[in-house]
C-alpha atoms as a PDB file:
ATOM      1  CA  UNK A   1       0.000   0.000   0.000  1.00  0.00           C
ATOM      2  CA  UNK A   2       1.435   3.745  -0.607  1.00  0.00           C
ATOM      3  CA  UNK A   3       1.137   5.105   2.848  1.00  0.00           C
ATOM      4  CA  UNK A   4       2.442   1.219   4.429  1.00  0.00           C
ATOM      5  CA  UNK A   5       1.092  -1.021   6.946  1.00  0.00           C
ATOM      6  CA  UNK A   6       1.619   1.320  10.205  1.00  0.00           C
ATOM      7  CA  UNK A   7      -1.742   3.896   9.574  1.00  0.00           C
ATOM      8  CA  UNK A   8      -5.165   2.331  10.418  1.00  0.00           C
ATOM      9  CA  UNK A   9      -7.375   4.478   8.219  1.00  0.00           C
ATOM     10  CA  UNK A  10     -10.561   3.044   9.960  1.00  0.00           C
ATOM     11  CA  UNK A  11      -9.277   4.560  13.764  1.00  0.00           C
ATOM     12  CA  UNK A  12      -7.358   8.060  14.211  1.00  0.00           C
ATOM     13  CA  UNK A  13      -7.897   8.608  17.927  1.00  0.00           C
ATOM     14  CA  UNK A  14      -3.989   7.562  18.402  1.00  0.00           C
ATOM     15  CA  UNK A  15      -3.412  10.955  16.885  1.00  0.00           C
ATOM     16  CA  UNK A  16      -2.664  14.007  18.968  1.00  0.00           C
ATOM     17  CA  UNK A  17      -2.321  17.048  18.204  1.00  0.00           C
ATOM     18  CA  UNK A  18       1.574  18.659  18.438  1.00  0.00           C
ATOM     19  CA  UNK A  19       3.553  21.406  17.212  1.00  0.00           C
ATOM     20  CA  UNK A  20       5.924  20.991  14.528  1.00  0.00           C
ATOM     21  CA  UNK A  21       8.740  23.826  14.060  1.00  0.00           C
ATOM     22  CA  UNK A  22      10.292  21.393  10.820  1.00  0.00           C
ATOM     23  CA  UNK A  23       8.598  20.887   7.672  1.00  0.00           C
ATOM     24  CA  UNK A  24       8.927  17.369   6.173  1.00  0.00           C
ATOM     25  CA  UNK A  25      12.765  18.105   4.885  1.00  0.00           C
ATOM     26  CA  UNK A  26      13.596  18.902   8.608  1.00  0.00           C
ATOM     27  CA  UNK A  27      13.946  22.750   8.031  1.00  0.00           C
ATOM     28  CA  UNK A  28      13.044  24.790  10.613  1.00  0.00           C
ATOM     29  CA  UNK A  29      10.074  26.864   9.688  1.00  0.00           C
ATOM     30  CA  UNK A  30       9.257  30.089  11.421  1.00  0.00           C
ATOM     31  CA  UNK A  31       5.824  29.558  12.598  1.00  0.00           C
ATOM     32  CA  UNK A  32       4.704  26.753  14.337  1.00  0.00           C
ATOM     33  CA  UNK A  33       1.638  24.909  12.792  1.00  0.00           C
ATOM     34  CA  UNK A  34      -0.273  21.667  14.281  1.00  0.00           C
ATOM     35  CA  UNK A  35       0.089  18.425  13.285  1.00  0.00           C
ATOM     36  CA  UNK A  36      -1.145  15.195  14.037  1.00  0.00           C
ATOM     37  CA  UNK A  37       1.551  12.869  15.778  1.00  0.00           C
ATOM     38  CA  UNK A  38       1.618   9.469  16.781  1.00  0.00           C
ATOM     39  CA  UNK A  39       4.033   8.888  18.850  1.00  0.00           C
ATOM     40  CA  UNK A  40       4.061   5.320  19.698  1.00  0.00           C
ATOM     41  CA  UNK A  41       4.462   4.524  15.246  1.00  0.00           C
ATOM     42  CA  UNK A  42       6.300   8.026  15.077  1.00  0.00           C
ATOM     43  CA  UNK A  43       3.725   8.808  12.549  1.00  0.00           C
ATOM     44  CA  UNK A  44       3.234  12.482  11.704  1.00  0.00           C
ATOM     45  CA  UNK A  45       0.332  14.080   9.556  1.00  0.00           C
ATOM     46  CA  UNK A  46       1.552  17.572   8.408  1.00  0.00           C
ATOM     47  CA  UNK A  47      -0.686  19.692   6.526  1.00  0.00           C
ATOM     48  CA  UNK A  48       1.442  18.694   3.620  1.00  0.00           C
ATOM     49  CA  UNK A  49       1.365  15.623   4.249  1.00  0.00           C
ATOM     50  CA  UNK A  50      -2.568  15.848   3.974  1.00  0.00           C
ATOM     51  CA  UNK A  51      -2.880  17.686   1.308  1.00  0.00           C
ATOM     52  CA  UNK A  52      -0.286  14.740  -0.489  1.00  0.00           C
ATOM     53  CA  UNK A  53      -2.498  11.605   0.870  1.00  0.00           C
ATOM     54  CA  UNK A  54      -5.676  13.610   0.042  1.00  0.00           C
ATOM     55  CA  UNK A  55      -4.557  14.631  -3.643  1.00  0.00           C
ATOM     56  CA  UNK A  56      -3.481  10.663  -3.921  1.00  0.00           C
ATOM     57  CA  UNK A  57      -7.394   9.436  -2.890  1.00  0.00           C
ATOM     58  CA  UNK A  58      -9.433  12.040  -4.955  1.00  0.00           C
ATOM     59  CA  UNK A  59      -7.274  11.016  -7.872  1.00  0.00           C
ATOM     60  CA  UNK A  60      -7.812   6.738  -6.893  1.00  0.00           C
ATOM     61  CA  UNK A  61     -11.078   7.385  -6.503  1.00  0.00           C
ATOM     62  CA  UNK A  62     -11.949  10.047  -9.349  1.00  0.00           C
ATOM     63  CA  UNK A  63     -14.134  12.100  -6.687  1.00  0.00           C
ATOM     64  CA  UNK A  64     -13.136  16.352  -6.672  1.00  0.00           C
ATOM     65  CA  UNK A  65     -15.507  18.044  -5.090  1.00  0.00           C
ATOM     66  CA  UNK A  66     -16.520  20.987  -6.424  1.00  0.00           C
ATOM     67  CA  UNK A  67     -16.819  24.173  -4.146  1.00  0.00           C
ATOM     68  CA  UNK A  68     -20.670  25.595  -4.416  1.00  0.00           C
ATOM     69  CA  UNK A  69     -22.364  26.775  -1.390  1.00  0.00           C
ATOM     70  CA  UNK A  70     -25.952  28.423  -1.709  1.00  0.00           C
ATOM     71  CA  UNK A  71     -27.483  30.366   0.598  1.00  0.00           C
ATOM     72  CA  UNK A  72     -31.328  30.288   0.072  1.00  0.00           C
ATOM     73  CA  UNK A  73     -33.937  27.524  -0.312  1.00  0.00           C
ATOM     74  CA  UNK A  74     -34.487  28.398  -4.226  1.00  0.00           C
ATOM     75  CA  UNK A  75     -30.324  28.499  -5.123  1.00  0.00           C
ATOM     76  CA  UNK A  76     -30.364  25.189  -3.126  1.00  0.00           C
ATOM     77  CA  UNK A  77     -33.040  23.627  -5.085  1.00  0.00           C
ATOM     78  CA  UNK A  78     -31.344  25.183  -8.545  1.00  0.00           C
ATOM     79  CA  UNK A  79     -28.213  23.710  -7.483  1.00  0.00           C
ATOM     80  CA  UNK A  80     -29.594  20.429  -7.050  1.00  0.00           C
ATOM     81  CA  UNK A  81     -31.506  19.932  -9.953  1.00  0.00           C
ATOM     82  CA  UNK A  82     -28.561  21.413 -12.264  1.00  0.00           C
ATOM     83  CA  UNK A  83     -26.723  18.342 -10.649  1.00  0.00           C
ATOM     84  CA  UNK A  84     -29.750  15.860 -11.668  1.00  0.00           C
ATOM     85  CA  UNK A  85     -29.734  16.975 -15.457  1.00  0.00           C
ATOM     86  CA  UNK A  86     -25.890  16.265 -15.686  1.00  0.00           C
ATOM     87  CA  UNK A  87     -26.477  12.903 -14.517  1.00  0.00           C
ATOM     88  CA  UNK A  88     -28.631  11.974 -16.192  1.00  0.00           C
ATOM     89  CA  UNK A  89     -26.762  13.089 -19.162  1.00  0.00           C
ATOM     90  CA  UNK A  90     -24.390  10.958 -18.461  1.00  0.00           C
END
């Protein structure tokens, strides 16, 4: 499997939250940002290393979402049925 046998992608309470002051090439980076850590697998889930294991699922999986929020009951309801027609064009 890409990401190995040590992540359990059905469970991620073993995660914490920490502060990282490295990026993944060990730099030191000038402001803090959270991670999740495991420290019993030293696992750590940086938010590039999200954005890499994310970008590697939408693309096994086809699925990008696309980014359409509507505020009111009628934009809703044109949304949804815009959605409808190109499936069933399909």
């Amino acid at each position: 499997m890409i990401f190995g046998d040590d992540i359990n992608f059905k469970n991620f309470s073993f995660f914490s939250k920490a502060s990282a002051d490295k990026d993944d090439e060990g730099n030191t980076i000038e402001k803090t940002e959270i991670v999740l850590f495991d420290p019993e697998a030293e696992i750590e889930i940086s938010k590039d290393s999200y954005e890499l294991i994310s970008s590697y699922l939408k693309a096994a999986f086809n699925i990008y979402p696309k980014v359409e929020k509507a505020k009111g009951r009628i934009t809703k309801e044109s949304i949804i049925e815009e959605e409808r027609m190109n499936l069933m064009a399909k």
